[in-house]
Structures are given as structure tokens and as C-alpha cells.
Protein backbone atom coordinates (compact mmCIF):
# COMPACT_ATOMS: atom_id res chain seq x y z
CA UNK A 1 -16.55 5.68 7.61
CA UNK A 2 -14.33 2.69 7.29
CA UNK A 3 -14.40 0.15 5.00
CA UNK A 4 -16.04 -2.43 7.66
CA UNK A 5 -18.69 0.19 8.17
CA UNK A 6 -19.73 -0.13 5.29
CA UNK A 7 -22.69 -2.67 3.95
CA UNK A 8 -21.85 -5.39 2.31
CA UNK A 9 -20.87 -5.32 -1.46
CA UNK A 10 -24.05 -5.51 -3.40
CA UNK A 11 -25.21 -6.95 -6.81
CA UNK A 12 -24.98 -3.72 -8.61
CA UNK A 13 -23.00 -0.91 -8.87
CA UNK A 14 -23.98 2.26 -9.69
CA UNK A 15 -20.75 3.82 -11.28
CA UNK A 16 -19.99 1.06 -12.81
CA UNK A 17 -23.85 0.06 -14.22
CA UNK A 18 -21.95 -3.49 -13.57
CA UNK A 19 -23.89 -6.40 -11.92
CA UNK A 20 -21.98 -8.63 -10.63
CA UNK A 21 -22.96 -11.56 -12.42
CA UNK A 22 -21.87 -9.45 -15.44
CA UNK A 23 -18.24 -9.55 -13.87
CA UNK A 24 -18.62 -13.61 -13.55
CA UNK A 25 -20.19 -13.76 -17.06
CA UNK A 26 -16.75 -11.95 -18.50
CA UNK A 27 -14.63 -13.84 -16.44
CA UNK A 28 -15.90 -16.92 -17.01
CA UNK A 29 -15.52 -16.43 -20.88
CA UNK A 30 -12.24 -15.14 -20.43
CA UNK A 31 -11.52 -17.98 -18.27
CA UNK A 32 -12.26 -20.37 -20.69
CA UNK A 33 -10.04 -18.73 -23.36
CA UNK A 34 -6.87 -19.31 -20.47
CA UNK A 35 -7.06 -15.04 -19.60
CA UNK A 36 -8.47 -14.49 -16.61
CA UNK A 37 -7.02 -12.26 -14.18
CA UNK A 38 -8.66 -13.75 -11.14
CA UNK A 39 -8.44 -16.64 -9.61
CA UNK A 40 -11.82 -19.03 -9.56
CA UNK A 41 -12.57 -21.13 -6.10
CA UNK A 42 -14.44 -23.66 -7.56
CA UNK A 43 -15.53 -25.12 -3.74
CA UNK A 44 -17.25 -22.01 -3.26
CA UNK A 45 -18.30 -20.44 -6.87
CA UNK A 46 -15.90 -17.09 -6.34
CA UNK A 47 -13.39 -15.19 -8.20
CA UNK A 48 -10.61 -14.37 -5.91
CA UNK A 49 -7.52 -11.91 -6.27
CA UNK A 50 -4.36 -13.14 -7.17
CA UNK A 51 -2.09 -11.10 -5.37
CA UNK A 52 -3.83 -12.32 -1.94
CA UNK A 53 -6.80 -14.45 -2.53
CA UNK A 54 -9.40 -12.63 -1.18
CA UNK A 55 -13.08 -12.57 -2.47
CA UNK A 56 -13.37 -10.25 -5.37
CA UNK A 57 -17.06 -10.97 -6.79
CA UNK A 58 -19.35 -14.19 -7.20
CA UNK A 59 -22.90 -14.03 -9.03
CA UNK A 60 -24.37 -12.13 -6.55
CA UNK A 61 -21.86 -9.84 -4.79
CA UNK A 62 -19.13 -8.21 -5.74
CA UNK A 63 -16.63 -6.18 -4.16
CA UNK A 64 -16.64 -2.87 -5.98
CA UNK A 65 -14.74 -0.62 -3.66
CA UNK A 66 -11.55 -3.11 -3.80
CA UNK A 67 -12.43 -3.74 -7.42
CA UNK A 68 -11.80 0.00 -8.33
CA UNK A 69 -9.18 0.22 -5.69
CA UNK A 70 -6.94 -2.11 -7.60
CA UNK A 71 -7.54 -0.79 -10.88
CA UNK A 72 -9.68 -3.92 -11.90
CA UNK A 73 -12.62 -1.70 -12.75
CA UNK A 74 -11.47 1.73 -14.26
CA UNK A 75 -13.92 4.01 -15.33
């Protein structure tokens, strides 16, 4: 199954025991110290990848596959 098979990222992730407003919660802290690693759309409320700007997680959704896949989330 490819990746656009796939449902849509969720709000939690079960390797992880990450919700994704846990990932905006760190990032906005770190983003507020000048650290974050992701880039913030403030039109739409995301964090976005730097290397390409596509959506890596908002409050709700995150996208845990491509998290993991680019060593964002290592576990």
C-alpha cells in the first residue's frame, strides 16, 4: 500500500504516544526561544518542512509517516 492509500495522518500516534498538538505545543515553545526546526504558516496554523515546505503537523493532524521518515521523530 502506497503512501496515498493510506488514511489521512491522525491526531495520535501510536509508536510515538505523540498527539499532535503535543508536536505544536514543543514547537511552539521552541519557536519562541528562536529553535525551531520547522517552519510555521501562520495563514493557515501549520508547521511546515524546511527542506520543501510541505505540511508536517498542525493541532490536529500530523504527518507521522514523513515525520519518522526524516528523522524528525526517532524512537
Amino acid at each position: 500500500m502506497d503512501r496515498n492509500e493510506k488514511q489521512s495522518p491522525g491526531r495520535f500516534d501510536v509508536e510515538t504516544g505523540l498527539a499532535a498538538a503535543d508536536l505544536c505545543d514543543v514547537e511552539a515553545y521552541f519557536r519562541s526561544k528562536g529553535g525551531s526546526e520547522f517552519v510555521y504558516d501562520e495563514e493557515l496554523d501549520v508547521f511546515r518542512f524546511p527542506e520543501d515546505g510541505r505540511f508536517a503537523f498542525c493541532e490536529e493532524f500530523a504527518d507521522w509517516e514523513l515525520l519518522q521518515e526524516r528523522r524528525y521523530l526517532e524512537f
